[in-house]
Protein backbone atom coordinates (compact mmCIF):
# COMPACT_ATOMS: atom_id res chain seq x y z
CA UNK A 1 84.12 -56.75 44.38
CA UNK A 2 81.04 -55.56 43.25
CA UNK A 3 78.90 -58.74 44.95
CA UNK A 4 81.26 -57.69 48.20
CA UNK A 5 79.84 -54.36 48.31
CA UNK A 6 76.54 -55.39 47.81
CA UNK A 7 76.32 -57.53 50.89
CA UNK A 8 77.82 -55.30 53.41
CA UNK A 9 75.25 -52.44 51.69
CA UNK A 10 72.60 -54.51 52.96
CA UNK A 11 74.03 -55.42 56.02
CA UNK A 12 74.38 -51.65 56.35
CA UNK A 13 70.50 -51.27 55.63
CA UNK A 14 69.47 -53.35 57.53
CA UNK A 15 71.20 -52.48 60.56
CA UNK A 16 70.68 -49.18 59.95
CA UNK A 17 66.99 -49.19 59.61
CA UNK A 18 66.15 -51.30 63.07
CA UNK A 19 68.70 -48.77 64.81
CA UNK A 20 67.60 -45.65 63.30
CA UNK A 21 64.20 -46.69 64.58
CA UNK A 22 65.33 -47.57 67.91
CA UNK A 23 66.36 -43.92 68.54
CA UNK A 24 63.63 -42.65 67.31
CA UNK A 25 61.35 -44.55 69.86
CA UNK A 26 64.36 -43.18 72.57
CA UNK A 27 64.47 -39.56 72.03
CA UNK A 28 60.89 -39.19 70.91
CA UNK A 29 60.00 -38.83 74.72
CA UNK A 30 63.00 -36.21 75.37
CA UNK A 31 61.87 -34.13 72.06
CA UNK A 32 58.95 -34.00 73.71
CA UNK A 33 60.55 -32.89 77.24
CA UNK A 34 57.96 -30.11 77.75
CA UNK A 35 54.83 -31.52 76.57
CA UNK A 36 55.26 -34.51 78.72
CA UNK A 37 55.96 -32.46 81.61
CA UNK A 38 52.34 -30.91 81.52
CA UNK A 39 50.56 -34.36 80.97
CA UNK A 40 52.61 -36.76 83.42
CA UNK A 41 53.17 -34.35 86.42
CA UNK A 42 51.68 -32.24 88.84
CA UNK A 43 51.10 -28.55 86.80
CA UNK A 44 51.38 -26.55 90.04
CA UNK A 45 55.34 -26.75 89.76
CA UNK A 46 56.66 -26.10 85.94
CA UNK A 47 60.33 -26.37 86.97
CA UNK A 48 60.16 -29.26 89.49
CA UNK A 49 57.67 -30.74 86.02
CA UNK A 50 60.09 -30.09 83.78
CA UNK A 51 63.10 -31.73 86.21
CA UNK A 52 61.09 -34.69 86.47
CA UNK A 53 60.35 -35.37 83.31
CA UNK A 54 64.60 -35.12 82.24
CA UNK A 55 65.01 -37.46 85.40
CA UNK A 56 62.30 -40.16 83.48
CA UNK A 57 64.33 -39.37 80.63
CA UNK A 58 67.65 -40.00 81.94
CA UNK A 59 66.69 -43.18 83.65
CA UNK A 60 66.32 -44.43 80.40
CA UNK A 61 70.41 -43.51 79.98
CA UNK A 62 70.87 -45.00 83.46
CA UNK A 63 69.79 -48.61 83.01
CA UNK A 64 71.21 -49.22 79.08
CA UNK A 65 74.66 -50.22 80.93
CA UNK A 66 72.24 -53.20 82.37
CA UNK A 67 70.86 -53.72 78.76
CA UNK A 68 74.39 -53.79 77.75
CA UNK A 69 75.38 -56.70 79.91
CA UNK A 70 71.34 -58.67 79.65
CA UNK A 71 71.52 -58.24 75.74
CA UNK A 72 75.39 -58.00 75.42
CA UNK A 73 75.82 -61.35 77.15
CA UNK A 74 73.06 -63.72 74.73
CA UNK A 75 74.44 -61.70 71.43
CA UNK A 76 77.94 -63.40 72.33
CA UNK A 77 76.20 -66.53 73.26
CA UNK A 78 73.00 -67.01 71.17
CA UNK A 79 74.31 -64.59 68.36
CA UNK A 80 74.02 -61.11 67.33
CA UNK A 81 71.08 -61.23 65.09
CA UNK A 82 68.53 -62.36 67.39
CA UNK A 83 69.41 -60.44 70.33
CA UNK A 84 68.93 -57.41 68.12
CA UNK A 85 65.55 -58.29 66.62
CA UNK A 86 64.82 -58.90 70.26
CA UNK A 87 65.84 -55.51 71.06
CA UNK A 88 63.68 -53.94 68.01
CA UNK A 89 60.67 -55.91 69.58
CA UNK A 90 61.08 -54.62 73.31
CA UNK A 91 61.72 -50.98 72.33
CA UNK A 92 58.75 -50.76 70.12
CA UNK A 93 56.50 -52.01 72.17
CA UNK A 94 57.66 -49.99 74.85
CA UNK A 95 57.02 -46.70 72.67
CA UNK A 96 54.36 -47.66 71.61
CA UNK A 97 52.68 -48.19 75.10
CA UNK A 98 54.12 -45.02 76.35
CA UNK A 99 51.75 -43.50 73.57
CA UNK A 100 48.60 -45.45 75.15
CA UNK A 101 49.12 -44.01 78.67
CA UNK A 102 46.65 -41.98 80.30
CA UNK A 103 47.08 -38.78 81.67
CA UNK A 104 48.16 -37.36 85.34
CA UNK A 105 44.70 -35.84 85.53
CA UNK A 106 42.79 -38.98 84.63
CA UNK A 107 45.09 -41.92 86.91
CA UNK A 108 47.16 -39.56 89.25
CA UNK A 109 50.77 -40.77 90.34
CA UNK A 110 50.48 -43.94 88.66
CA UNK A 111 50.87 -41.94 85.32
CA UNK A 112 54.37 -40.93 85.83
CA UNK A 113 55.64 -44.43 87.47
CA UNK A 114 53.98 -46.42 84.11
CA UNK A 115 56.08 -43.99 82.10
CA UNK A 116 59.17 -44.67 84.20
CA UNK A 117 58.89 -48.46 84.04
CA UNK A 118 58.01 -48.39 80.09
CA UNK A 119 61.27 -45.67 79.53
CA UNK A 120 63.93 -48.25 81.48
CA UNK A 121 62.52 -50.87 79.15
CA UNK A 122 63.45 -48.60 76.47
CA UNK A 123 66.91 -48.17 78.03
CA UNK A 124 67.52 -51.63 78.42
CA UNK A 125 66.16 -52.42 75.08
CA UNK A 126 68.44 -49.90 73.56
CA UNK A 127 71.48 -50.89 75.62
CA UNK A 128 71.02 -54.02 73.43
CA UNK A 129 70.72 -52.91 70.00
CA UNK A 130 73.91 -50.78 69.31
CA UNK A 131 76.38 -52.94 70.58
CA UNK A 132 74.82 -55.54 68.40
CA UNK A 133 74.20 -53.30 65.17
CA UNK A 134 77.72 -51.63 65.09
CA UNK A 135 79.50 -55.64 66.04
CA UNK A 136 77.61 -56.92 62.86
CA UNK A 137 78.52 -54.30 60.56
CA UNK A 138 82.05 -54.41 61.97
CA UNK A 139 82.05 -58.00 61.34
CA UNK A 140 81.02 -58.06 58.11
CA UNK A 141 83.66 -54.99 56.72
CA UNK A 142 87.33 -54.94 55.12
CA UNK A 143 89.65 -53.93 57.64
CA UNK A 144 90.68 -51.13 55.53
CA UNK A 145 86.99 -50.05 55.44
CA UNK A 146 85.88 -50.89 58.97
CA UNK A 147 85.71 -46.77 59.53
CA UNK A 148 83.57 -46.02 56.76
CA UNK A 149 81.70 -48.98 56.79
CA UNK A 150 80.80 -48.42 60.76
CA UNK A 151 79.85 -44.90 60.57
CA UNK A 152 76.70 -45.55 58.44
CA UNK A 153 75.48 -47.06 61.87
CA UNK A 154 76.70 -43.72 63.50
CA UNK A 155 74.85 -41.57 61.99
CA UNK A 156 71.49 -43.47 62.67
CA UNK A 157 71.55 -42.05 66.30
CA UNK A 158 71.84 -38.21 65.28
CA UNK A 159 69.02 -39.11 62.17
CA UNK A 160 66.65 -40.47 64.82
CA UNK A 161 66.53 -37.61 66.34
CA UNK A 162 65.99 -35.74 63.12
CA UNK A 163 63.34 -38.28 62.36
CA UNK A 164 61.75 -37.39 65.79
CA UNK A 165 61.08 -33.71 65.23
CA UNK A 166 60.37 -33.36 61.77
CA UNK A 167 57.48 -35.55 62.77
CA UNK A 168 56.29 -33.74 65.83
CA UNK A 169 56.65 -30.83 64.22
CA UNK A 170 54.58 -32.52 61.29
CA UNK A 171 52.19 -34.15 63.49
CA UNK A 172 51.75 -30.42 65.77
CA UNK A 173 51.18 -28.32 62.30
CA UNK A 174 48.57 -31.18 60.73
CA UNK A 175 46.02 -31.48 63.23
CA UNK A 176 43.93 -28.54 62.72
CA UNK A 177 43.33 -25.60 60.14
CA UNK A 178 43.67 -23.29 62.37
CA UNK A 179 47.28 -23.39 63.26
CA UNK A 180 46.48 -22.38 67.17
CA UNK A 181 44.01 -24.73 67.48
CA UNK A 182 46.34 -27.41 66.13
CA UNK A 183 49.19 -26.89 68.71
CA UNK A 184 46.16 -26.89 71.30
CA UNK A 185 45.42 -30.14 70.02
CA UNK A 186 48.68 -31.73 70.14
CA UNK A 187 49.58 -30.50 73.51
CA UNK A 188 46.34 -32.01 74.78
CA UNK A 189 46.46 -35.42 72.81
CA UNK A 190 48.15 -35.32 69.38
CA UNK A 191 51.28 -35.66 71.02
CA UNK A 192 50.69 -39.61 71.02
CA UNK A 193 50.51 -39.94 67.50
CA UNK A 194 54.57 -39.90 67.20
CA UNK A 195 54.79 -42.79 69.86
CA UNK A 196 52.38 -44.47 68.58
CA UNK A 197 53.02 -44.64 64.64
CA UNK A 198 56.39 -45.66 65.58
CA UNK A 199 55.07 -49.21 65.92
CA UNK A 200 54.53 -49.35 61.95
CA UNK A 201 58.05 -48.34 61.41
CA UNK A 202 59.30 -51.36 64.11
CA UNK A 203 56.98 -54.32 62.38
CA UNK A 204 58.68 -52.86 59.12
CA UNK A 205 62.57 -53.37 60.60
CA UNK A 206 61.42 -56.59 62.28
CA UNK A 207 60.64 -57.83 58.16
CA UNK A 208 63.95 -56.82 56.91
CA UNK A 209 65.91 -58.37 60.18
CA UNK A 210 64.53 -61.18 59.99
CA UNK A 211 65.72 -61.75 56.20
CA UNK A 212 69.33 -60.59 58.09
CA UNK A 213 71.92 -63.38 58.11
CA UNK A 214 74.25 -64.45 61.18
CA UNK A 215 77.82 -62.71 61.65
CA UNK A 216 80.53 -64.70 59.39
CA UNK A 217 82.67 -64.49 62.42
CA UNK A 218 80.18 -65.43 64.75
CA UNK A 219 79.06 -68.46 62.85
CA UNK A 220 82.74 -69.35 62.11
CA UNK A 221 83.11 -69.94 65.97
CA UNK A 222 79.92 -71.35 66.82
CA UNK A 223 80.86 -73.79 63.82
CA UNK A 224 84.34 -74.27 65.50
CA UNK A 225 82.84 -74.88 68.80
CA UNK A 226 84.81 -71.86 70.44
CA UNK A 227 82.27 -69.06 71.38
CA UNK A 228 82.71 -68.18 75.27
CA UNK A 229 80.60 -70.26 77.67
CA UNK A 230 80.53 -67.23 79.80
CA UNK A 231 81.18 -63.79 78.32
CA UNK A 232 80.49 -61.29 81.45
CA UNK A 233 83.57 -63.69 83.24
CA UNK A 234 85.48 -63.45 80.30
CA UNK A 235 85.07 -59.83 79.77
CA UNK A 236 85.27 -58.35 83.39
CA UNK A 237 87.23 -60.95 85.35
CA UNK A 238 90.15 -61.46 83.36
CA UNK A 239 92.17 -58.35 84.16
CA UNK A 240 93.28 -57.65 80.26
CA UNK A 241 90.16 -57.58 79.20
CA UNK A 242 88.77 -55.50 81.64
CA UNK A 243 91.45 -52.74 81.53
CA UNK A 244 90.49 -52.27 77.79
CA UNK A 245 86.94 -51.99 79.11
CA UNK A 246 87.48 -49.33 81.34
CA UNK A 247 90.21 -47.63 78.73
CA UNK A 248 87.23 -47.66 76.66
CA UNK A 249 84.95 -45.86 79.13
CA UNK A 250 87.41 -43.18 80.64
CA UNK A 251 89.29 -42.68 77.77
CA UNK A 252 86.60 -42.29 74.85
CA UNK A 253 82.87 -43.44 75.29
CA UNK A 254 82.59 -40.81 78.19
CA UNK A 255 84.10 -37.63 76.31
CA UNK A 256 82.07 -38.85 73.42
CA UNK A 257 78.72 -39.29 75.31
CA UNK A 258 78.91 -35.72 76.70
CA UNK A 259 79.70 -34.15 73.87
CA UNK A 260 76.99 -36.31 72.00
CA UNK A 261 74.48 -34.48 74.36
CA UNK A 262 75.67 -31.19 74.93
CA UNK A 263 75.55 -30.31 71.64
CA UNK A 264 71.98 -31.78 70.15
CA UNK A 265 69.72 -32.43 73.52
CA UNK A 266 71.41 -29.79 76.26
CA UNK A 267 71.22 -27.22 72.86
CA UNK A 268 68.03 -27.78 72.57
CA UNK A 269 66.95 -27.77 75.81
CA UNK A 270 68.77 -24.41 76.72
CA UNK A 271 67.07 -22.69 73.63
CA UNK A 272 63.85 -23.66 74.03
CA UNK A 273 64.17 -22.87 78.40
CA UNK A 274 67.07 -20.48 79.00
CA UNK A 275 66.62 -18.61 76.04
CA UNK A 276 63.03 -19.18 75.80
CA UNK A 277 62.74 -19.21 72.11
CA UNK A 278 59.54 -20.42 70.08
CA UNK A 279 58.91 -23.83 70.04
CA UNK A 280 59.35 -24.63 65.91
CA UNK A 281 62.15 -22.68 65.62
CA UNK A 282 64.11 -23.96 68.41
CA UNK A 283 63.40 -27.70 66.79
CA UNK A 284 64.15 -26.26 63.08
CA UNK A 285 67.24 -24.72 64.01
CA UNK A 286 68.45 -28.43 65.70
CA UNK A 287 66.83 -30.01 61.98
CA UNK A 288 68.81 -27.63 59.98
CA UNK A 289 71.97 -28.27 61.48
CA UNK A 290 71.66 -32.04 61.64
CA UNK A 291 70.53 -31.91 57.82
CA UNK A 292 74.35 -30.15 57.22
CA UNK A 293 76.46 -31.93 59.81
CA UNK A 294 75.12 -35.76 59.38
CA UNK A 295 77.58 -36.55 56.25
CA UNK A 296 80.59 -35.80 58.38
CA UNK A 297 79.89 -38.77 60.58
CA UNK A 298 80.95 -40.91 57.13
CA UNK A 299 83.62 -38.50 56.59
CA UNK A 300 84.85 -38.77 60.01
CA UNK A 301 84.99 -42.20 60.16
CA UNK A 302 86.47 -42.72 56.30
CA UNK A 303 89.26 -40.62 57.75
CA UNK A 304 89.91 -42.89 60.63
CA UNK A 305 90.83 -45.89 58.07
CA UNK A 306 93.52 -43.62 57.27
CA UNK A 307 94.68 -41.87 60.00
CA UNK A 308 93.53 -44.36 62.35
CA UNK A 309 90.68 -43.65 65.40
CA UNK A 310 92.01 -41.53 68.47
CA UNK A 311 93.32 -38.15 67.67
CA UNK A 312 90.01 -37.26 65.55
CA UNK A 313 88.10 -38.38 68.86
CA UNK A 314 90.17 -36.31 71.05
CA UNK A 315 90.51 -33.33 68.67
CA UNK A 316 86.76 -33.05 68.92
CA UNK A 317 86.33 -33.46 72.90
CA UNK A 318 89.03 -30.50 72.90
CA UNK A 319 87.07 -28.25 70.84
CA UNK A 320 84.00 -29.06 72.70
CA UNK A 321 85.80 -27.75 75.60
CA UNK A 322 87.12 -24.62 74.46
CA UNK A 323 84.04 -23.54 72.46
CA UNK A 324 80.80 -24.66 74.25
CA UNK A 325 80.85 -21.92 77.19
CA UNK A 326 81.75 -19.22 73.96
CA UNK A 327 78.68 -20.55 71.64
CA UNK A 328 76.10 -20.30 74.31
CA UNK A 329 77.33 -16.99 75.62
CA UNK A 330 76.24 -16.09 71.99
CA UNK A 331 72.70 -17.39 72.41
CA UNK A 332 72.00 -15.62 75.75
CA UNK A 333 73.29 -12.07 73.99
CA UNK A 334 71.49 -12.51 71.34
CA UNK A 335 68.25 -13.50 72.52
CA UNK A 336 68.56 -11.06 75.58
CA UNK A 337 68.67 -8.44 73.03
CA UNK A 338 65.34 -9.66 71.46
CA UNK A 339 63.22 -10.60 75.12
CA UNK A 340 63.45 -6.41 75.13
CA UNK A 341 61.23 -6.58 72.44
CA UNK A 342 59.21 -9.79 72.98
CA UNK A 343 58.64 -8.95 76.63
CA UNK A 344 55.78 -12.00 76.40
CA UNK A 345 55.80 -14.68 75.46
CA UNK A 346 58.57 -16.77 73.52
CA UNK A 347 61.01 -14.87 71.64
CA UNK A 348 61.34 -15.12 67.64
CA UNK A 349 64.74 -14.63 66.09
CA UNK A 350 64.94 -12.68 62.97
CA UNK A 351 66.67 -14.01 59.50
CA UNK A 352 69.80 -13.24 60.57
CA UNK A 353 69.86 -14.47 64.04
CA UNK A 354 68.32 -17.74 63.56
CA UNK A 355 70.63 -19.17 60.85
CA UNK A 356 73.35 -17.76 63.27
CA UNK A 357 71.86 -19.88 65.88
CA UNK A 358 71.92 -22.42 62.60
CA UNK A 359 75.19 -22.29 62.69
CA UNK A 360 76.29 -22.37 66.27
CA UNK A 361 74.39 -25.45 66.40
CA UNK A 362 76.31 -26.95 63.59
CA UNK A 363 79.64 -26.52 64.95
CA UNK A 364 78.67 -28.36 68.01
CA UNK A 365 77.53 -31.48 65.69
CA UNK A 366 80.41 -31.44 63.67
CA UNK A 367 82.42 -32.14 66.99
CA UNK A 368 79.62 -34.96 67.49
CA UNK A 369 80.60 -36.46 64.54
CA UNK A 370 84.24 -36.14 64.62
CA UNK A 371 84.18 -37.86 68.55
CA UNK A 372 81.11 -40.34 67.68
CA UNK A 373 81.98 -41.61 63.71
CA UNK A 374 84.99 -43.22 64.73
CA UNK A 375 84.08 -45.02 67.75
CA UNK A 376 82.35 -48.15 66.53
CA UNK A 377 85.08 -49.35 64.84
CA UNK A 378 87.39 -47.91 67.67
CA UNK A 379 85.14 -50.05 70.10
CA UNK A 380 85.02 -53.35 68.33
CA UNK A 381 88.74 -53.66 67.59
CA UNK A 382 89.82 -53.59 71.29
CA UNK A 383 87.70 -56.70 72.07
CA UNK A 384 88.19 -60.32 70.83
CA UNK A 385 84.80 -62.11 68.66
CA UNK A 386 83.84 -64.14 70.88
CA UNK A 387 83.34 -61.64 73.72
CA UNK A 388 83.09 -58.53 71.80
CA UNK A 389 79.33 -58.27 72.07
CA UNK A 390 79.50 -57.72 75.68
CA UNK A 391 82.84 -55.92 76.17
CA UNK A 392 82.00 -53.11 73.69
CA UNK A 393 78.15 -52.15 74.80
CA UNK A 394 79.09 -51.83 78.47
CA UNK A 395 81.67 -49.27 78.37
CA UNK A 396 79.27 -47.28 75.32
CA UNK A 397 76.32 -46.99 77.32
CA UNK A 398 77.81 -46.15 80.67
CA UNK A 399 79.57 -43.55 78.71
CA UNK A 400 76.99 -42.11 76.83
CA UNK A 401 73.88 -43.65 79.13
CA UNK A 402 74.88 -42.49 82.15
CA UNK A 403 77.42 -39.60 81.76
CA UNK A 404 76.22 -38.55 78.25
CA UNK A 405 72.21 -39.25 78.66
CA UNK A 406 72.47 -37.39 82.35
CA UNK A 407 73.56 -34.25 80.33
CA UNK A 408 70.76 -32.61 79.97
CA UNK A 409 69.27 -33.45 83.92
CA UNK A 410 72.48 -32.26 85.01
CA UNK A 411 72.87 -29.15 83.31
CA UNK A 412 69.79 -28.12 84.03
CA UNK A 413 69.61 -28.99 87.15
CA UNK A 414 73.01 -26.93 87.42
CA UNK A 415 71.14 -23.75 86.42
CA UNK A 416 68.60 -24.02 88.93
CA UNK A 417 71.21 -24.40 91.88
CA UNK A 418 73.45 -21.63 90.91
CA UNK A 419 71.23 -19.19 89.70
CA UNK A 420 73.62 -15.93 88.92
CA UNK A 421 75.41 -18.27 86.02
CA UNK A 422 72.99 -19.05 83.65
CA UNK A 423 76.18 -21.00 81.96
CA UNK A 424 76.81 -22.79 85.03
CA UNK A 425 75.15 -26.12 83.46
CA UNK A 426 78.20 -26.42 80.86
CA UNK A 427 80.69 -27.35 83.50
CA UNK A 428 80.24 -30.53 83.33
CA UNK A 429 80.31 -31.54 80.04
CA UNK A 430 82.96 -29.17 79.77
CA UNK A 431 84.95 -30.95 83.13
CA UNK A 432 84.15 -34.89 81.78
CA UNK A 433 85.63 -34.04 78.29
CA UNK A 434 88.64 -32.55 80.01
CA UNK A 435 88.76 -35.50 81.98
CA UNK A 436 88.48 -38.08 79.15
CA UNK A 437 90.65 -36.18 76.83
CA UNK A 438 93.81 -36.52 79.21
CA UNK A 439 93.13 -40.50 79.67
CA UNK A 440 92.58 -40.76 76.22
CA UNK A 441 95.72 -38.82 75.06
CA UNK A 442 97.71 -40.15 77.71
CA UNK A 443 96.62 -44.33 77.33
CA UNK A 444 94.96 -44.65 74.55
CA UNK A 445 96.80 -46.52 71.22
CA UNK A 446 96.19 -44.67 67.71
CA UNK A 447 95.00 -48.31 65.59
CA UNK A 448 94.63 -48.29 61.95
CA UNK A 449 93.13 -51.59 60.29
CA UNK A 450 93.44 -53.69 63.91
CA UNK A 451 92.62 -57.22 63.79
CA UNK A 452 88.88 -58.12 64.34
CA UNK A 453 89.32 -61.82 64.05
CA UNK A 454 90.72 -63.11 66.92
């Protein structure tokens, strides 16, 4: 038992480690929303900036569904080990380049188009690597486990984004004495130093993936001679199959994606612009609260061996929708109240107010763990082996790429139109959890220790 533990530990680490890493390199460019803004766009618009930069962003959510089906498709056919290390490889390299590119001053509108192209090879590489990561743990776990075991690989997403500011803020406090002249600095050019150091944390993962061994079920059909010939056919042509897909989608991976979003990137995004509060505490706050609400993930998804997946997952979009329009109601009373006194400038919460703001900010991650923990293991026992690969990442990334990732665009976008509701943005997170919830509840089986082996 002890040995058993052991390998699926590793397994764990290993996965965990390339993925972690992966969404580091993805949400190191929308942690860095604002500063990217100044360098990649036209300065003589902020807003229209600002929008542009979310849009780059989210086109990094919009083509992961394509990743899912380019990199879903060889993991089912070549295997999942190497489609992931090829994954690590193409995300890194990506970042890393994004780091290297030259200004909007210095190369004009070819600045913001090299950024595009180098941020959908980051979505596509990263519509790759989760399907991939969570289907090897999965494969490798006791049924009775599959939960737990699954939800290591959860929490990777929520600690790459943790990863991501603690070292921008890092990187933005180190660069000079001074501490003004050291945020001058890394708004001017120390803000490549996080893109580019990432590329010593990928060469790292690639070591310990390579040392990774094949799925047990994956080898046991490649050994038998029965892996699919052609898994998008298999997956989306066979009407079964492709009703579980779109269960999937419309009845859990698109609650979960908006929910994933509202409450770490649109939170930040509507603290640091709608409430226009200082830069390092609107990042610390986010830190803080991931730091408490990261071990639910494991809890979460512990509790689904037991209970089984859905009802935690659609306990959490519900909450999301009654409490999201409540919690930011309390961030624009409170920080109205304290613009009165910083009339310039950003605003700087007191003691009291900022580990309020702590708090509201946890709440909304515990429902991120309680609708995201679950869902790996959810995901991978609705699809057989052989085309699991496949069948799993598409319905994940269009839920979370493209109606999760377009969150923040949205939102925001939202607030500009309808000006007299600075709220306004919520609706629709708040309207595709509502949607979700009632396809979920309505369709969706409860599963506790389903078969993985078929």
């Amino acid at each position: 038992m002890k040995k058993e533990n052991s390998g699926i530990w590793q397994v764990i680490g290993a996965s965990s480690v390339g993925t972690l890493i992966e969404w580091y390199d993805f949400y190191i460019f929308g942690s860095l929303a604002t500063v990217i803004a100044n360098q990649f766009f036209p300065k003589t618009n902020p807003t229209a900036a600002l929008l542009s930069t979310l849009a780059t962003f989210a086109a990094g959510f919009i083509v992961r569904p394509f990743g899912a089906l380019v990199f879903g498709r060889l993991g089912d056919l070549v295997g999942r080990k190497y489609t992931f290390l090829l994954t690590l490889i193409l995300m890194g390299g990506s970042t890393f380049a994004i780091g290297l590119v030259p200004s909007y001053e210095t190369i004009g509108f070819a600045a913001p188009i090299i950024v595009l192209i180098l941020r959908l090879l980051q979505g596509l590489a990263l519509g790759g690597e989760y399907g991939g990561a969570a289907t090897y743990v999965a494969e490798h776990a006791p049924a009775h486990k599959r939960g737990y075991f699954t939800s290591w690989i959860q929490t990777t997403a929520t600690l790459g984004l943790f990863v991501s500011l603690g070292v921008i803020l890092l990187t933005r406090h180190s660069l000079d004495a001074d501490q003004q002249k050291s945020i001058e600095k890394f708004n001017d050019w120390g803000w490549r130093i996080p893109f580019l150091v990432s590329i010593l944390l990928v060469m790292v993962s690639i070591y310990i993936r390579l040392k990774m061994n094949e799925s047990p079920l994956f080898s046991k059909l490649k050994s038998e001679g029965k892996i699919s010939t052609n898994p998008l056919k298999e997956s989306f042509a066979h009407k079964a199959n492709l009703k579980m897909v779109l269960l999937a989608l419309f009845g859990a991976t698109m609650g979960q994606g908006v929910i994933w979003y509202t409450g770490q990137f649109y939170a930040q995004s509507f603290l640091e612009n709608v409430c226009k509060i200082d830069f390092d505490q609107s990042r610390t706050i986010i830190i803080w609260a991931i730091l408490l609400a990261t071990p639910f993930f494991v809890l979460f998804g512990a509790w689904s061996d037991k209970v089984g997946r859905k009802w935690i997952m659609m306990v959490g979009m519900l909450l999301g929708i009654l409490l999201y329009r409540p919690i930011y109601s309390v961030f624009l009373e409170k920080t109205d109240l304290l613009r009165s006194v910083y009339t310039t400038g950003s605003v700087i919460l007191d003691f009291q107010t900022y580990w309020l703001f702590v708090g509201l900010i946890f709440i909304q991650i515990l429902l991120v763990t309680m609708v995201y923990g679950p869902i790996a293991a959810f995901l991978v026992e609705m699809f057989p082996t052989k085309i699991r690969y496949t069948s799993m990442s598409l319905p994940y990334h269009v839920g979370n790429g493209v109606f999760g990732g377009l969150t923040p665009f949205i939102a925001t976008l939202l607030t500009t139109i309808y000006t007299g509701d600075r709220l306004v943005g919520l609706w629709y997170p708040i309207g595709v959890a509502a949607v979700c919830l009632v396809i979920g509840v309505v369709y969706i089986r409860n599963q506790v220790d389903a078969d993985v082996t078929d």
